[in-house]
PDB file of N, CA and C in Angstrom:
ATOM      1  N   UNK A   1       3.128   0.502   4.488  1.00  0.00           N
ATOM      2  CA  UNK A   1       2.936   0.353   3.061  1.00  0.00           C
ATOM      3  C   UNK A   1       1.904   1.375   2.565  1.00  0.00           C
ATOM      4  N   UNK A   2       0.905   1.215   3.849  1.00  0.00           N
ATOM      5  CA  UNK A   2      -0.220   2.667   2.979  1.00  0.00           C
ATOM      6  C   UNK A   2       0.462   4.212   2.943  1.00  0.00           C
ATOM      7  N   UNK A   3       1.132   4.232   3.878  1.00  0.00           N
ATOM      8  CA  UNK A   3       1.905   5.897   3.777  1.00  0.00           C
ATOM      9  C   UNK A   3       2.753   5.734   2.568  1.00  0.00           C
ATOM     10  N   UNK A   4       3.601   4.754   2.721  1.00  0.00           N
ATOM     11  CA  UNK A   4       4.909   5.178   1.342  1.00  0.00           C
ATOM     12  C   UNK A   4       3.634   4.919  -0.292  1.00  0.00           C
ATOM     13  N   UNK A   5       2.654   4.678   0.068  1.00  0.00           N
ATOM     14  CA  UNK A   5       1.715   4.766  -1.221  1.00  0.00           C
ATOM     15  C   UNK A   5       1.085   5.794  -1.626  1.00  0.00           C
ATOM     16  N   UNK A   6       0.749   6.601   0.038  1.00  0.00           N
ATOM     17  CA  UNK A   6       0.474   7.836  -0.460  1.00  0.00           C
ATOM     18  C   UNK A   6       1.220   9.096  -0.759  1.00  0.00           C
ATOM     19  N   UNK A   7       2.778   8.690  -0.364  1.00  0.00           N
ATOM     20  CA  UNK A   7       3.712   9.587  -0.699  1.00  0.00           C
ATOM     21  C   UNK A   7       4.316   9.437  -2.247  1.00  0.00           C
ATOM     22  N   UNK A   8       4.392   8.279  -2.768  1.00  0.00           N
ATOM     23  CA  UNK A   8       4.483   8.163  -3.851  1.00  0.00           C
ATOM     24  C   UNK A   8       3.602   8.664  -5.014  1.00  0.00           C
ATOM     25  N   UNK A   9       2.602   8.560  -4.894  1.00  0.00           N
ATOM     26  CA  UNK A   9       1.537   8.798  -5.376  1.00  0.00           C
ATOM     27  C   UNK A   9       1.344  10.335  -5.717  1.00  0.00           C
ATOM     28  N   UNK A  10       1.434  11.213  -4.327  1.00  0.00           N
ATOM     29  CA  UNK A  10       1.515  12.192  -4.641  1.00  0.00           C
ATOM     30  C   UNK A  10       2.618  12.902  -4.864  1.00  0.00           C
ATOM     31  N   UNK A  11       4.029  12.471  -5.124  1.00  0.00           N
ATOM     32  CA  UNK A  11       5.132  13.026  -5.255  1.00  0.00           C
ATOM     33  C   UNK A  11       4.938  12.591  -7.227  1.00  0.00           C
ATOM     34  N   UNK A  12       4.284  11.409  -7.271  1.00  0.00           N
ATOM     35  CA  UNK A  12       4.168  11.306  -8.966  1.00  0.00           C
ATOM     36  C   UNK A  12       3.061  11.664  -9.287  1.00  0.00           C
ATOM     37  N   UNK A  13       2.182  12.740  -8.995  1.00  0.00           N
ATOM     38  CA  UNK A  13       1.183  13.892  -9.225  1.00  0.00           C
ATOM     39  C   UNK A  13       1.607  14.590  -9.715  1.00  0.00           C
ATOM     40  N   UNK A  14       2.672  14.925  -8.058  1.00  0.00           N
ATOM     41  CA  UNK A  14       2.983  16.797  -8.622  1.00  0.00           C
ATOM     42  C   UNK A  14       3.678  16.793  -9.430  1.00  0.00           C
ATOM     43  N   UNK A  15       4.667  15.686  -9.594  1.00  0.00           N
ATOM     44  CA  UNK A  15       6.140  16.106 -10.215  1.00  0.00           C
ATOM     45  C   UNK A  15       5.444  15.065 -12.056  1.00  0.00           C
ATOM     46  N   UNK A  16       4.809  14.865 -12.091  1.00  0.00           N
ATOM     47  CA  UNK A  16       3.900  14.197 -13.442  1.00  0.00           C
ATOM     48  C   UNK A  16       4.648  12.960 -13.882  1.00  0.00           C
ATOM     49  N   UNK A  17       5.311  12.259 -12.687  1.00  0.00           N
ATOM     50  CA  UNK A  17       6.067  11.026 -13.173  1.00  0.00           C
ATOM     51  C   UNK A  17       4.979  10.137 -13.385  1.00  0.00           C
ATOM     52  N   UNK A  18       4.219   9.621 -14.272  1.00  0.00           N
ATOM     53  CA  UNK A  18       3.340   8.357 -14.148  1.00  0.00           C
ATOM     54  C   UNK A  18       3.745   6.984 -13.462  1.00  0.00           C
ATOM     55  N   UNK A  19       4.699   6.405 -13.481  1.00  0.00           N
ATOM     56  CA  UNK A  19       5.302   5.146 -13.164  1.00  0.00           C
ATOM     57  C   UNK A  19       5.358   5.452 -11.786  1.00  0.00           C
ATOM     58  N   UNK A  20       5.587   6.999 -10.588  1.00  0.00           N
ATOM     59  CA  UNK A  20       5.695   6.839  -9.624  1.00  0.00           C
ATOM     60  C   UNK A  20       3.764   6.786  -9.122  1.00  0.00           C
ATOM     61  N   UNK A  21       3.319   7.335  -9.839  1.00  0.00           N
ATOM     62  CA  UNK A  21       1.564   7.367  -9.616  1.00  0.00           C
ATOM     63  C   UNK A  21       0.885   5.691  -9.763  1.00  0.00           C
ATOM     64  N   UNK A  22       1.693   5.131 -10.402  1.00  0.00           N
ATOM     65  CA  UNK A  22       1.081   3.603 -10.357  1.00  0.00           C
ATOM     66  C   UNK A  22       1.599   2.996  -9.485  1.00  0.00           C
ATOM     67  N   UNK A  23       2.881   3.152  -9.108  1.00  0.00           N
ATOM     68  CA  UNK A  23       3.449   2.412  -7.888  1.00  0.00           C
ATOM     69  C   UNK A  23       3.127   2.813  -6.805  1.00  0.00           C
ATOM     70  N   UNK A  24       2.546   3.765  -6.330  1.00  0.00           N
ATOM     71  CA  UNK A  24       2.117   4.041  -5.430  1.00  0.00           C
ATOM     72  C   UNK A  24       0.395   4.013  -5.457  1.00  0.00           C
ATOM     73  N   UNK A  25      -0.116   4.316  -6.238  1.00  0.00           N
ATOM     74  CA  UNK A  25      -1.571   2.935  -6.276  1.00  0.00           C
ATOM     75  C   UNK A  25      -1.278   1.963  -6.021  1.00  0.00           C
ATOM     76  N   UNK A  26      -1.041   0.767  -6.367  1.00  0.00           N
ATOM     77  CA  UNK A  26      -0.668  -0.561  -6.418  1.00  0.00           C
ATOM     78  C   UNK A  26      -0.095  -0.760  -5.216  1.00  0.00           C
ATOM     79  N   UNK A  27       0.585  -0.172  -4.132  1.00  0.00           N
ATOM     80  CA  UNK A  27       1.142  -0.336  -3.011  1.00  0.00           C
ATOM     81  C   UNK A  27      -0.326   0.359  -2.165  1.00  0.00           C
ATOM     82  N   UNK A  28      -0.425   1.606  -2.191  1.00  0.00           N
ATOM     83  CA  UNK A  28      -1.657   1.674  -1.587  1.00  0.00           C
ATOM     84  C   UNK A  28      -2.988   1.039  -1.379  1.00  0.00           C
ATOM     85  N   UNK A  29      -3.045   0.052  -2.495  1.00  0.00           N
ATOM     86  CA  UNK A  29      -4.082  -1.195  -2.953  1.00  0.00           C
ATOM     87  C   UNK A  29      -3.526  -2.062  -1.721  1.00  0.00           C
ATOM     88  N   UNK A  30      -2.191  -2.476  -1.904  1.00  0.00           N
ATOM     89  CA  UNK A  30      -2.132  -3.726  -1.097  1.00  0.00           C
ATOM     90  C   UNK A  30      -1.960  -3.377  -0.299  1.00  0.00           C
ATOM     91  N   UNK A  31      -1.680  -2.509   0.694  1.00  0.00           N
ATOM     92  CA  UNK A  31      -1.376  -1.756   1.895  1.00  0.00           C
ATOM     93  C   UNK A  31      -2.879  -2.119   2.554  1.00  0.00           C
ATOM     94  N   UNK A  32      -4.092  -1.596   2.323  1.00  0.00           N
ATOM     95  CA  UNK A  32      -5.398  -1.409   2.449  1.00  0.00           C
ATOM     96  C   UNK A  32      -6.334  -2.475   2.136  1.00  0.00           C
ATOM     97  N   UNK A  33      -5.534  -3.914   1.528  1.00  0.00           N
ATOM     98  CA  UNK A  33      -6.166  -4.992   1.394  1.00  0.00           C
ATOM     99  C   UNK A  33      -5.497  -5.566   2.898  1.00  0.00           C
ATOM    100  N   UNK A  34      -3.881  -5.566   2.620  1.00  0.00           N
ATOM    101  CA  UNK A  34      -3.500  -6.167   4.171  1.00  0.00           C
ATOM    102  C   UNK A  34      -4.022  -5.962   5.337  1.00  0.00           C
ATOM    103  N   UNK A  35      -4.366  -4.570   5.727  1.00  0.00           N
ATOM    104  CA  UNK A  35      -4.764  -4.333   7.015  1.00  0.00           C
ATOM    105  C   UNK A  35      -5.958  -4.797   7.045  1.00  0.00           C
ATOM    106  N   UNK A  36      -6.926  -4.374   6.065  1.00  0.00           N
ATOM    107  CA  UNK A  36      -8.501  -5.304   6.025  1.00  0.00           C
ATOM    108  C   UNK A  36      -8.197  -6.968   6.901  1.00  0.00           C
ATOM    109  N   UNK A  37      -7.210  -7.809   6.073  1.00  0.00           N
ATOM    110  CA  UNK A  37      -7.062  -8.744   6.253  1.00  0.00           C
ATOM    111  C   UNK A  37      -7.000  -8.700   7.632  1.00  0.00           C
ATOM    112  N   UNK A  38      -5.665  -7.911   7.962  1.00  0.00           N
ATOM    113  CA  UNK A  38      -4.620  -8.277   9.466  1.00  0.00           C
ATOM    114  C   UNK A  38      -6.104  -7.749  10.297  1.00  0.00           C
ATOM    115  N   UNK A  39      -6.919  -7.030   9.912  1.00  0.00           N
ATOM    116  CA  UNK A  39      -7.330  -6.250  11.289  1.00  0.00           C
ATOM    117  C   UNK A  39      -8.678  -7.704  11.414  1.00  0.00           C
ATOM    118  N   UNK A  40      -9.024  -8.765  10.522  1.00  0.00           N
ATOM    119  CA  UNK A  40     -10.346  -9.488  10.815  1.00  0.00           C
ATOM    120  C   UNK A  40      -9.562 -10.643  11.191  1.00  0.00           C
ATOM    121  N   UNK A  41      -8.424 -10.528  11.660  1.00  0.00           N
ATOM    122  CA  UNK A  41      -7.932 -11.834  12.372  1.00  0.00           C
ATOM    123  C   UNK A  41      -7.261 -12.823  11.703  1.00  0.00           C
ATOM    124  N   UNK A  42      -7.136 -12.308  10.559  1.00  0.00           N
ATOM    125  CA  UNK A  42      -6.771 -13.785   9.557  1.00  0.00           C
ATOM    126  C   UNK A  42      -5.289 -13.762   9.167  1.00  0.00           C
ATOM    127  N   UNK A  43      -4.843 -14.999   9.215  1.00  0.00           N
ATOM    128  CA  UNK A  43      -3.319 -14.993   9.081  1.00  0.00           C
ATOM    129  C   UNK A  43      -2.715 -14.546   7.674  1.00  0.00           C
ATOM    130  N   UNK A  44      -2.020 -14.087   7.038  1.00  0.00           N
ATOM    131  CA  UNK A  44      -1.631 -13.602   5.935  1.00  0.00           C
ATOM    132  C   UNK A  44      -0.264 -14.633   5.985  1.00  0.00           C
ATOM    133  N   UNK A  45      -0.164 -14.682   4.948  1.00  0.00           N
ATOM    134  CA  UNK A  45       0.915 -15.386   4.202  1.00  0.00           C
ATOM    135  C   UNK A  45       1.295 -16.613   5.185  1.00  0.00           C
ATOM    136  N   UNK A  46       0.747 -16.887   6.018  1.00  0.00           N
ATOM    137  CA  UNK A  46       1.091 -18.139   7.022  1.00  0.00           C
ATOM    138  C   UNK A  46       1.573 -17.638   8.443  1.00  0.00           C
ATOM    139  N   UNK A  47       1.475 -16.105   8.489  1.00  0.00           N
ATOM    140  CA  UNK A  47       1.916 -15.107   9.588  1.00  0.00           C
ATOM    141  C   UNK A  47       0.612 -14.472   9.812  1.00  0.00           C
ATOM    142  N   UNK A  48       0.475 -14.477  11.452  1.00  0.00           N
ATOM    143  CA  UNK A  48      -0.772 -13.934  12.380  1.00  0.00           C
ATOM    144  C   UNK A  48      -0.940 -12.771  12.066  1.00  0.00           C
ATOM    145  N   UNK A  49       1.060 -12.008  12.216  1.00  0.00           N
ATOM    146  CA  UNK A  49       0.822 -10.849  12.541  1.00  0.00           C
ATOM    147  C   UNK A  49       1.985 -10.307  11.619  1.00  0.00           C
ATOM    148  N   UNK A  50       1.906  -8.809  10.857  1.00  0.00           N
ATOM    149  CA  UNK A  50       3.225  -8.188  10.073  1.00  0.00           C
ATOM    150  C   UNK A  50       3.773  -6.874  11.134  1.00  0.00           C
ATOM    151  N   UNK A  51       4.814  -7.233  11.053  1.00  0.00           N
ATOM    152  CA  UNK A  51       5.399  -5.809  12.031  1.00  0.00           C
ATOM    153  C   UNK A  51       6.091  -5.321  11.084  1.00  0.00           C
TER     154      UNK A  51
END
């Protein structure tokens, strides 16, 4: 989720799509909240672990 956030992100940079620059914030947000989560042990959504 954090890569396709930062590919989005910067594909709606270069190319000046705004809507692809927020969706790819907003995925990069939660991408980087999940792993915080997954990496201190704590179960997410009722799951230990996301593959």
């Amino acid at each position: 989720m954090i890569i396709l956030g930062l590919v989005l992100l910067v594909v709606g940079w270069l190319t000046g799509i705004s809507i692809l620059t927020t969706i790819g914030v907003i995925l990069l947000v939660v991408g980087v909240i999940l792993a915080m989560l997954g990496a201190t042990g704590r179960a997410i959504g009722g799951r230990a672990h996301w593959y």
